[in-house]
C-alpha atoms as a PDB file:
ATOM      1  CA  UNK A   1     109.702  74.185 111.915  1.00  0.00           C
ATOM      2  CA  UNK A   2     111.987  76.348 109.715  1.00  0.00           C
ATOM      3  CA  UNK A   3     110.594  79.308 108.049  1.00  0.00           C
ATOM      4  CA  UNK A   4     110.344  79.071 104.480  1.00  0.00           C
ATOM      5  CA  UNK A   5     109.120  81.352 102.316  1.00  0.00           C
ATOM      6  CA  UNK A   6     110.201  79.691  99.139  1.00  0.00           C
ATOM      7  CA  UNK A   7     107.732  77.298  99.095  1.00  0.00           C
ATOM      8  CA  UNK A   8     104.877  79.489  99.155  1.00  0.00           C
ATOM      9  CA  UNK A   9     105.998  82.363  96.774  1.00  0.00           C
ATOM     10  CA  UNK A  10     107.152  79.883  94.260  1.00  0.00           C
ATOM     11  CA  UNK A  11     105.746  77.066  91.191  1.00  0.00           C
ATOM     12  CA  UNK A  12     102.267  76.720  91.956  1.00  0.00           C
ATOM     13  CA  UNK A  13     101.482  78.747  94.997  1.00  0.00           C
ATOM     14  CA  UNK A  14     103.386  82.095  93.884  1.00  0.00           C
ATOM     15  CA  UNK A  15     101.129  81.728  90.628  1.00  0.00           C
ATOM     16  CA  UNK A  16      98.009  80.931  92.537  1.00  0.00           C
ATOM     17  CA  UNK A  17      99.000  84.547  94.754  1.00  0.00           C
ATOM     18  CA  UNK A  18      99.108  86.309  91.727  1.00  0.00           C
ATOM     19  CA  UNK A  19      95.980  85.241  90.485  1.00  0.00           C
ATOM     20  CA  UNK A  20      94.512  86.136  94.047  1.00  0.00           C
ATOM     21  CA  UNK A  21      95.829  89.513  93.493  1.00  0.00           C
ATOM     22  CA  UNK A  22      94.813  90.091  90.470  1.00  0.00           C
ATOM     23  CA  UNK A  23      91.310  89.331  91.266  1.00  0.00           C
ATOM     24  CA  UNK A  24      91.604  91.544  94.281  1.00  0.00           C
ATOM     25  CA  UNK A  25      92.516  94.255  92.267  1.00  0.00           C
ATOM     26  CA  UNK A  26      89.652  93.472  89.434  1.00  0.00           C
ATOM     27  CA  UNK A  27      87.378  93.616  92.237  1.00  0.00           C
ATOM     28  CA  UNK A  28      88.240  96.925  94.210  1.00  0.00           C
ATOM     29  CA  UNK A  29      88.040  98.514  90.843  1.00  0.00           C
ATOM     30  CA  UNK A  30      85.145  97.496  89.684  1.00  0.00           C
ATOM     31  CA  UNK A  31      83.285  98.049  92.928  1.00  0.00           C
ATOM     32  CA  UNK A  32      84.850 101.734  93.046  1.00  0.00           C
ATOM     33  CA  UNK A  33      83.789 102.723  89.696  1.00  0.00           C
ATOM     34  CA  UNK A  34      80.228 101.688  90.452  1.00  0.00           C
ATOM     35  CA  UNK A  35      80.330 103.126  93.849  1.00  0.00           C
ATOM     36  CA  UNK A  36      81.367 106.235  92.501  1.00  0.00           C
ATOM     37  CA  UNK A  37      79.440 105.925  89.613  1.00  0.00           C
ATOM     38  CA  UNK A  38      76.159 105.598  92.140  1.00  0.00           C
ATOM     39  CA  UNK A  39      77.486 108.046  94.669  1.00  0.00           C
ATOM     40  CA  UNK A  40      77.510 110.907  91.975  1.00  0.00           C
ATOM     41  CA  UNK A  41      74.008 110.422  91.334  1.00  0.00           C
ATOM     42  CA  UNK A  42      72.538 110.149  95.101  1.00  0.00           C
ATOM     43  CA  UNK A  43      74.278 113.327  95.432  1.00  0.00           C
ATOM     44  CA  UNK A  44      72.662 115.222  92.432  1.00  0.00           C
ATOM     45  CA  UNK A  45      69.083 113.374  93.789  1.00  0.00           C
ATOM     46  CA  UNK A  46      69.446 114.944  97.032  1.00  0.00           C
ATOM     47  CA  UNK A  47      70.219 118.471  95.811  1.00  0.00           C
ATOM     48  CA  UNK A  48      67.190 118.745  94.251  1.00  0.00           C
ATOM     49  CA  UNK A  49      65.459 120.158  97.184  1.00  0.00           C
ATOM     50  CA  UNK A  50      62.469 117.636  96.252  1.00  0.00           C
ATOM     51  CA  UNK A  51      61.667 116.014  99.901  1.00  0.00           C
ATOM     52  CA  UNK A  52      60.621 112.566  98.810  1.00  0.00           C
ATOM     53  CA  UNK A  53      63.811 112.254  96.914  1.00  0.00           C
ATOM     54  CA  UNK A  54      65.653 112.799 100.062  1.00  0.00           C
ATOM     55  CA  UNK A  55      63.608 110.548 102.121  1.00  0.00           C
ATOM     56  CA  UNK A  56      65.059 107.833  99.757  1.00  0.00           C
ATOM     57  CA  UNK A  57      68.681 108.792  99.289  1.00  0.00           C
ATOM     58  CA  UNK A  58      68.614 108.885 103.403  1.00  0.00           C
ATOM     59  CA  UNK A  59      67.069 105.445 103.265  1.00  0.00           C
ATOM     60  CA  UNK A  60      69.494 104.221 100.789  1.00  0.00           C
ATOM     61  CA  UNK A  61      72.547 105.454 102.506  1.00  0.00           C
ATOM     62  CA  UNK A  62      71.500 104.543 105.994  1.00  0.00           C
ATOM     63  CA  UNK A  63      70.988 100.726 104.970  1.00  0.00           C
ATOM     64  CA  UNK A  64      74.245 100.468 103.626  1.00  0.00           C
ATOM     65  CA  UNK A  65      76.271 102.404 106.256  1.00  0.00           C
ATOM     66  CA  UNK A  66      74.508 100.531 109.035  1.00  0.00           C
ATOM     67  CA  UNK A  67      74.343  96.782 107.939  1.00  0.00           C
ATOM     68  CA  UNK A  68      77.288  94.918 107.811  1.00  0.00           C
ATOM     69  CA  UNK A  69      79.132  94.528 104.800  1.00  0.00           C
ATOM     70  CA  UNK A  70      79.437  91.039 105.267  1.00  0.00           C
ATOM     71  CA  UNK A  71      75.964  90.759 105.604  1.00  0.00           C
ATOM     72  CA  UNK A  72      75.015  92.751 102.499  1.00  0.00           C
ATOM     73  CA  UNK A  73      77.727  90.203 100.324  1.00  0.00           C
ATOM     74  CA  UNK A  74      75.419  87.586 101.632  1.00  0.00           C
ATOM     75  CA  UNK A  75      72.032  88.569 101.097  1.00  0.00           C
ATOM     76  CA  UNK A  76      73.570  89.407  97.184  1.00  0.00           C
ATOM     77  CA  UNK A  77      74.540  86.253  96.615  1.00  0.00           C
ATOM     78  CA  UNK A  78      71.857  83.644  98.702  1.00  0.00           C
ATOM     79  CA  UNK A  79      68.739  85.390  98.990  1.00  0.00           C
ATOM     80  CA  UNK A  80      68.354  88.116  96.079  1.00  0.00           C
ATOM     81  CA  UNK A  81      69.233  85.350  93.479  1.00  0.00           C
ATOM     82  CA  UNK A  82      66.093  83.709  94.473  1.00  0.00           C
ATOM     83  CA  UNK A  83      64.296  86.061  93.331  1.00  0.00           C
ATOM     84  CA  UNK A  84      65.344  86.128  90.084  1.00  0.00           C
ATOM     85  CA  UNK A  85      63.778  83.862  86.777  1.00  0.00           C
ATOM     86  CA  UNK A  86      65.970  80.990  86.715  1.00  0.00           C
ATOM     87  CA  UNK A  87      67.175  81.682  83.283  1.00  0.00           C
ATOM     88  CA  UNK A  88      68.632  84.656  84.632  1.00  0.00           C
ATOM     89  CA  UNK A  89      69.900  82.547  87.514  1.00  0.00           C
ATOM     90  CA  UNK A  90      71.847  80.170  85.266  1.00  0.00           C
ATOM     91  CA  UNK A  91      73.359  83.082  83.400  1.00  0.00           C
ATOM     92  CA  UNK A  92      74.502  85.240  85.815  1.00  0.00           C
ATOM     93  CA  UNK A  93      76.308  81.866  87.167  1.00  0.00           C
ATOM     94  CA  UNK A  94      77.960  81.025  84.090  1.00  0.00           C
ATOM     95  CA  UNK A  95      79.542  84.713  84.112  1.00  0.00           C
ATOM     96  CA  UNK A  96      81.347  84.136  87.845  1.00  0.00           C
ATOM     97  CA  UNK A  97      78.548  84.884  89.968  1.00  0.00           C
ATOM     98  CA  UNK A  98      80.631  85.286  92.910  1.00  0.00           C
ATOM     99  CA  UNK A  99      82.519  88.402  91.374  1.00  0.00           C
ATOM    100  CA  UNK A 100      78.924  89.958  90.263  1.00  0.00           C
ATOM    101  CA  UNK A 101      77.505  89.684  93.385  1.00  0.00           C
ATOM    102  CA  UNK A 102      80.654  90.898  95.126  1.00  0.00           C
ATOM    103  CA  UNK A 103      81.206  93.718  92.911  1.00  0.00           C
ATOM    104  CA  UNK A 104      77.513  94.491  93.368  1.00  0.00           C
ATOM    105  CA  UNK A 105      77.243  94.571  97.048  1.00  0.00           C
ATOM    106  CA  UNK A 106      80.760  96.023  97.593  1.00  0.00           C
ATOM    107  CA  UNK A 107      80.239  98.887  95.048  1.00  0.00           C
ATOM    108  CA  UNK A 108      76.431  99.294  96.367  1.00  0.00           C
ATOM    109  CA  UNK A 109      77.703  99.840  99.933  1.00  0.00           C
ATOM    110  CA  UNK A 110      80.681 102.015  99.014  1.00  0.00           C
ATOM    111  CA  UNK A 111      78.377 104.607  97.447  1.00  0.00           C
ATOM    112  CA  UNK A 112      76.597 105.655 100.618  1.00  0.00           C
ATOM    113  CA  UNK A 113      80.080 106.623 101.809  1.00  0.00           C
ATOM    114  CA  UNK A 114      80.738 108.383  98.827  1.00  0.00           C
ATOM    115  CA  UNK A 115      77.774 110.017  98.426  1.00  0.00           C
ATOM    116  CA  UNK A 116      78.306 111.754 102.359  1.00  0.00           C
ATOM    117  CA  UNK A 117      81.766 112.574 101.491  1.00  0.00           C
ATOM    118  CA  UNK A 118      81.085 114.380  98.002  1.00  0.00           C
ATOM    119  CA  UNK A 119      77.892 115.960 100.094  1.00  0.00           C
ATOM    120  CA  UNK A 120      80.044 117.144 102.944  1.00  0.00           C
ATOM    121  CA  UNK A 121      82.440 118.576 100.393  1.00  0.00           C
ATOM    122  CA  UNK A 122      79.704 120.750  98.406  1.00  0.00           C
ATOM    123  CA  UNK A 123      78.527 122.320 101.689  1.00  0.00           C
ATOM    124  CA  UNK A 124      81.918 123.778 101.727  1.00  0.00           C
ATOM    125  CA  UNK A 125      81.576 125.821  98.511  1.00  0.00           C
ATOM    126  CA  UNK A 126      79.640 129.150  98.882  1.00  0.00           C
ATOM    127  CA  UNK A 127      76.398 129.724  97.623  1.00  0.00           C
ATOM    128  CA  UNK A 128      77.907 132.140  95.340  1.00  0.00           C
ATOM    129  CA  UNK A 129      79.392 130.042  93.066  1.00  0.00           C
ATOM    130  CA  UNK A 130      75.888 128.658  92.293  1.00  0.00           C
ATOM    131  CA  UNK A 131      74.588 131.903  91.874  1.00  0.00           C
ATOM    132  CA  UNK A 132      77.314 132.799  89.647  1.00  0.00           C
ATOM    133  CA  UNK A 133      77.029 129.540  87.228  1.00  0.00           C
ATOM    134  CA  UNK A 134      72.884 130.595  87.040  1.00  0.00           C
ATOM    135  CA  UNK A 135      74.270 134.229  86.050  1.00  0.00           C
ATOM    136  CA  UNK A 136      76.097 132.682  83.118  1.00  0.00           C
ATOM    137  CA  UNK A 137      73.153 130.967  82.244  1.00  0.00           C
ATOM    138  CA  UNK A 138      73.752 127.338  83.220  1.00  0.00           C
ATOM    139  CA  UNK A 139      71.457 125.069  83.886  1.00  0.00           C
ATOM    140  CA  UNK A 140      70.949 122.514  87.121  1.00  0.00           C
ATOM    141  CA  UNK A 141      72.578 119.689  85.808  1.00  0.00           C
ATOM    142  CA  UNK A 142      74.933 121.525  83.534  1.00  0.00           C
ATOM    143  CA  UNK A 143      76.110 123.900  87.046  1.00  0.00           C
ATOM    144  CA  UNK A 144      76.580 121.227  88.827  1.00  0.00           C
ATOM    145  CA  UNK A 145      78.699 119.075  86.288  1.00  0.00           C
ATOM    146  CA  UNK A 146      80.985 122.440  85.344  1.00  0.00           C
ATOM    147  CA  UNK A 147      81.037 123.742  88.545  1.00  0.00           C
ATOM    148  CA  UNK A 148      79.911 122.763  92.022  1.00  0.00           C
ATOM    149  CA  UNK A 149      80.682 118.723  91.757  1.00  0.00           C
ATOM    150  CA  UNK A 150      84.261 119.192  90.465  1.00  0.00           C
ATOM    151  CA  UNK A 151      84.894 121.392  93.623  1.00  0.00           C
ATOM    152  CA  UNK A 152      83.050 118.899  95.974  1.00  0.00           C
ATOM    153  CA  UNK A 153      85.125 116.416  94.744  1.00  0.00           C
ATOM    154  CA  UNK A 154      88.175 118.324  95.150  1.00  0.00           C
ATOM    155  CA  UNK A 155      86.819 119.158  98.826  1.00  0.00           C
ATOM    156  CA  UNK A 156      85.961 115.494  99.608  1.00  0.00           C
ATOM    157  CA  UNK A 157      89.036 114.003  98.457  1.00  0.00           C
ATOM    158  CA  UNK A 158      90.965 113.591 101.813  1.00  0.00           C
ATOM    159  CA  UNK A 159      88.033 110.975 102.998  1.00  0.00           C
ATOM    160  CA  UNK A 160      86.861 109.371  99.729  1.00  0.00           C
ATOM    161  CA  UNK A 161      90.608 108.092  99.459  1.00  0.00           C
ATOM    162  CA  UNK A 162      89.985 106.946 102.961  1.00  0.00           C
ATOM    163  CA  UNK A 163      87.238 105.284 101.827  1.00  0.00           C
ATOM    164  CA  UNK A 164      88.671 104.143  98.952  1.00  0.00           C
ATOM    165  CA  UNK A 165      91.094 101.785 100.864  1.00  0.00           C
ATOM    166  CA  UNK A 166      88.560 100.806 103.163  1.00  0.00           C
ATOM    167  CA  UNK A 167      87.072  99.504 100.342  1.00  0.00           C
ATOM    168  CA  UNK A 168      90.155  97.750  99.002  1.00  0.00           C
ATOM    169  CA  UNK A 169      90.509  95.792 102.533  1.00  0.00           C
ATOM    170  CA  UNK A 170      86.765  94.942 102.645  1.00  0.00           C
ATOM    171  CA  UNK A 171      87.080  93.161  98.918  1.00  0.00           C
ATOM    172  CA  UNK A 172      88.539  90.535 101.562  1.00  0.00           C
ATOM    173  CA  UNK A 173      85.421  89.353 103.049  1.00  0.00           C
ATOM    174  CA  UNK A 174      84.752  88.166  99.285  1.00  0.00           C
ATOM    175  CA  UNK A 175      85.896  84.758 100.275  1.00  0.00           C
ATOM    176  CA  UNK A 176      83.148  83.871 102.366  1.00  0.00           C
ATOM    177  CA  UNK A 177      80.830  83.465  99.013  1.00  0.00           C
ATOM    178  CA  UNK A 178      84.174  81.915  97.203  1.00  0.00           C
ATOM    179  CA  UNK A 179      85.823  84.501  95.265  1.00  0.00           C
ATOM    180  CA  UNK A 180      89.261  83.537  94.597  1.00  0.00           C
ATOM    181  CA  UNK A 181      90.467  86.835  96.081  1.00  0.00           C
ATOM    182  CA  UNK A 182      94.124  87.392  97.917  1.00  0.00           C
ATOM    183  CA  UNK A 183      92.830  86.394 101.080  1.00  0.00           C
ATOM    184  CA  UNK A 184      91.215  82.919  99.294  1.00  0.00           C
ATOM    185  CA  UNK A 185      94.109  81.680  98.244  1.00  0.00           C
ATOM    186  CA  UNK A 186      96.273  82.441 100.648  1.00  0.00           C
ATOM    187  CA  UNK A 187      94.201  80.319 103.261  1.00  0.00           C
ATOM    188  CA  UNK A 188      93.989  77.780 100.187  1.00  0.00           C
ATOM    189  CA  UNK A 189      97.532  77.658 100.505  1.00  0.00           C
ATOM    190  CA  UNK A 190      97.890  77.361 104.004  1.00  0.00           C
ATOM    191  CA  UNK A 191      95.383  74.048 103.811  1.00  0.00           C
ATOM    192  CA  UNK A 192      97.763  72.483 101.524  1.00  0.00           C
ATOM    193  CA  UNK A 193     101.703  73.578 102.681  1.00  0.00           C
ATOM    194  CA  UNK A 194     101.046  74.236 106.117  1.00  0.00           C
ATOM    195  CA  UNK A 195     102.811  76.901 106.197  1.00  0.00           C
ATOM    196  CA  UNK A 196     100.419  79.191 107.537  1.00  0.00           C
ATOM    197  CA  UNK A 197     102.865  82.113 108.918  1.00  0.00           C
ATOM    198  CA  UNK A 198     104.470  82.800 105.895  1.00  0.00           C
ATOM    199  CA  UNK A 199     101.534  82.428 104.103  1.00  0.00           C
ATOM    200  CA  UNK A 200      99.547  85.041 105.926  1.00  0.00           C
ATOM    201  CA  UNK A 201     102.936  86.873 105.686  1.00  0.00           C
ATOM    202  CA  UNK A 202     102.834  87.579 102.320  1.00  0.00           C
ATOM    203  CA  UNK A 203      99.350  88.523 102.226  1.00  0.00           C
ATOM    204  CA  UNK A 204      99.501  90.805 105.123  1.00  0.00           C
ATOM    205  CA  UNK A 205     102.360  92.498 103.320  1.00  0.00           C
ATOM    206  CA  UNK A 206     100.270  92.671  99.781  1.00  0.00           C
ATOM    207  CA  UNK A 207      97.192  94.273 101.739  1.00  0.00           C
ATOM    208  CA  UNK A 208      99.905  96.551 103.331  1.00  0.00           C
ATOM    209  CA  UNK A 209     101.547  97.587 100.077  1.00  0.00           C
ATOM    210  CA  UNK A 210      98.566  98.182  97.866  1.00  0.00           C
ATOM    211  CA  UNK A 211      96.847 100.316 101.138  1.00  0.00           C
ATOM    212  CA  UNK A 212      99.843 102.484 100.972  1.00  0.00           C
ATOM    213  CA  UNK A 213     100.095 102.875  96.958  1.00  0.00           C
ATOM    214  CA  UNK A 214      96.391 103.992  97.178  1.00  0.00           C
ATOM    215  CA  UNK A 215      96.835 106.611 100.315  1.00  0.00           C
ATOM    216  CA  UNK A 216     100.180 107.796  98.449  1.00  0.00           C
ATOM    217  CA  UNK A 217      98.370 108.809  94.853  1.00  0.00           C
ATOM    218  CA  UNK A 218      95.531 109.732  96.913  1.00  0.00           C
ATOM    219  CA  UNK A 219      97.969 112.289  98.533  1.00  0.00           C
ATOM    220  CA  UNK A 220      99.966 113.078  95.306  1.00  0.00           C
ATOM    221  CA  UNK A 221      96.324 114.001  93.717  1.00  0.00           C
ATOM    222  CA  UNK A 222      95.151 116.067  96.531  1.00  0.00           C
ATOM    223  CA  UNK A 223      98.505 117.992  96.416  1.00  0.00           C
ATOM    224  CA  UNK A 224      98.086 118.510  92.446  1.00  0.00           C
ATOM    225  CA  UNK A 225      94.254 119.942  93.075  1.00  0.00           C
ATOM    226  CA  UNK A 226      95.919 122.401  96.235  1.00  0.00           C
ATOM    227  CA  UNK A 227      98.203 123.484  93.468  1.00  0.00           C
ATOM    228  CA  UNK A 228      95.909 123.971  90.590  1.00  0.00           C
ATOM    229  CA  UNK A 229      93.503 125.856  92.941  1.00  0.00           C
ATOM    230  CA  UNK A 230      96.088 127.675  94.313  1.00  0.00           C
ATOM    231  CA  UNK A 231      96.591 129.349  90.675  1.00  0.00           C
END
């Protein structure tokens, strides 16, 4: 059989990829605002120096980083429901439960990883500059929002854009719980055209081209931050 291409970028179809995509996209951003959102708070928990809080931080990230993703999409969307009053049940499902629960587990998991890259990047600032923000009379929180976190952040940004597109792949395994992601709809497709090789074409190249759009303003960033440090 002929390749052709036509069939599944156009009418229907090529609308039903850009939906996909855009729900890809809604997804991966949500999930890495929370993430970050989280990881920027594990990371000020653990500084504290206060034992217990690190216990749980450690806990926290070692769940996440150790159980499959696909696993933790799964127990978000079949077993912690249960749990919940079934009022809260039938509103949460009239909102698109599959994209809460995604965007919960995804951005949930992501955070560990965030949390140990902004961590790993703060151990590479000197003690002085902690010392010096308590000289100017700055408190914890204050120090560490003015100070140490923006040059973590700076330090960590080589992996947390790694991360960052690991992320963006991983809003993939989305479909198993039947969010109308890329990867949904192009196997949707592929059910009803048969073409599957141009199908999984197109979405391989989407993946592709949105990986390399993130790792390229990841890079353009980290070359503005080498530049404004450099001054």
């Amino acid at each position: 059989m002929a390749l052709d291409f036509s069939t599944v970028m156009s009418g229907h179809y090529g609308r039903m990829i850009v939906d996909g995509a855009v729900v890809t996209l809604e997804l991966a951003l949500g999930a890495w605002l929370l993430a970050m959102f989280i990881a920027l708070i594990l990371v000020v928990i653990r500084l504290t120096g206060r034992r217990s809080a690190q216990w749980l931080v450690s806990a926290y990230v070692s769940y996440h980083r150790n159980v499959p993703t696909l696993i933790q999409l799964m127990m978000w969307y079949f077993a912690i429901p249960t749990l919940l009053p079934e009022a809260v049940q039938m509103w949460v499902n009239e909102f698109n439960a599959e994209f809460l629960f995604s965007l919960f587990a995804l951005g949930l998991c992501q955070a560990a990883y965030f949390s140990e890259d902004i961590r790993s990047g703060l151990r590479a600032i000197p003690e002085g500059q902690t010392e010096a923000a308590r000289a100017l009379g700055m408190g914890y929180v204050r120090s560490m929002r003015l100070v140490i976190l923006p040059q973590g952040i700076r330090n960590a940004l080589p992996s947390v854009i790694n991360h960052s597109v690991l992320l963006f792949k991983n809003t993939s395994l989305a479909m198993v719980i039947g969010v109308a992601d890329l990867t949904y709809v192009t196997r949707d497709i592929e059910n009803q055209t048969f073409r599957t090789f141009e199908a999984y074409v197109i979405a391989t190249a989407g993946y592709l081209a949105f990986s390399l759009l993130l790792m390229g303003a990841g890079a353009l960033l980290a070359r503005r931050f080498q530049r404004a440090y450099a001054r």
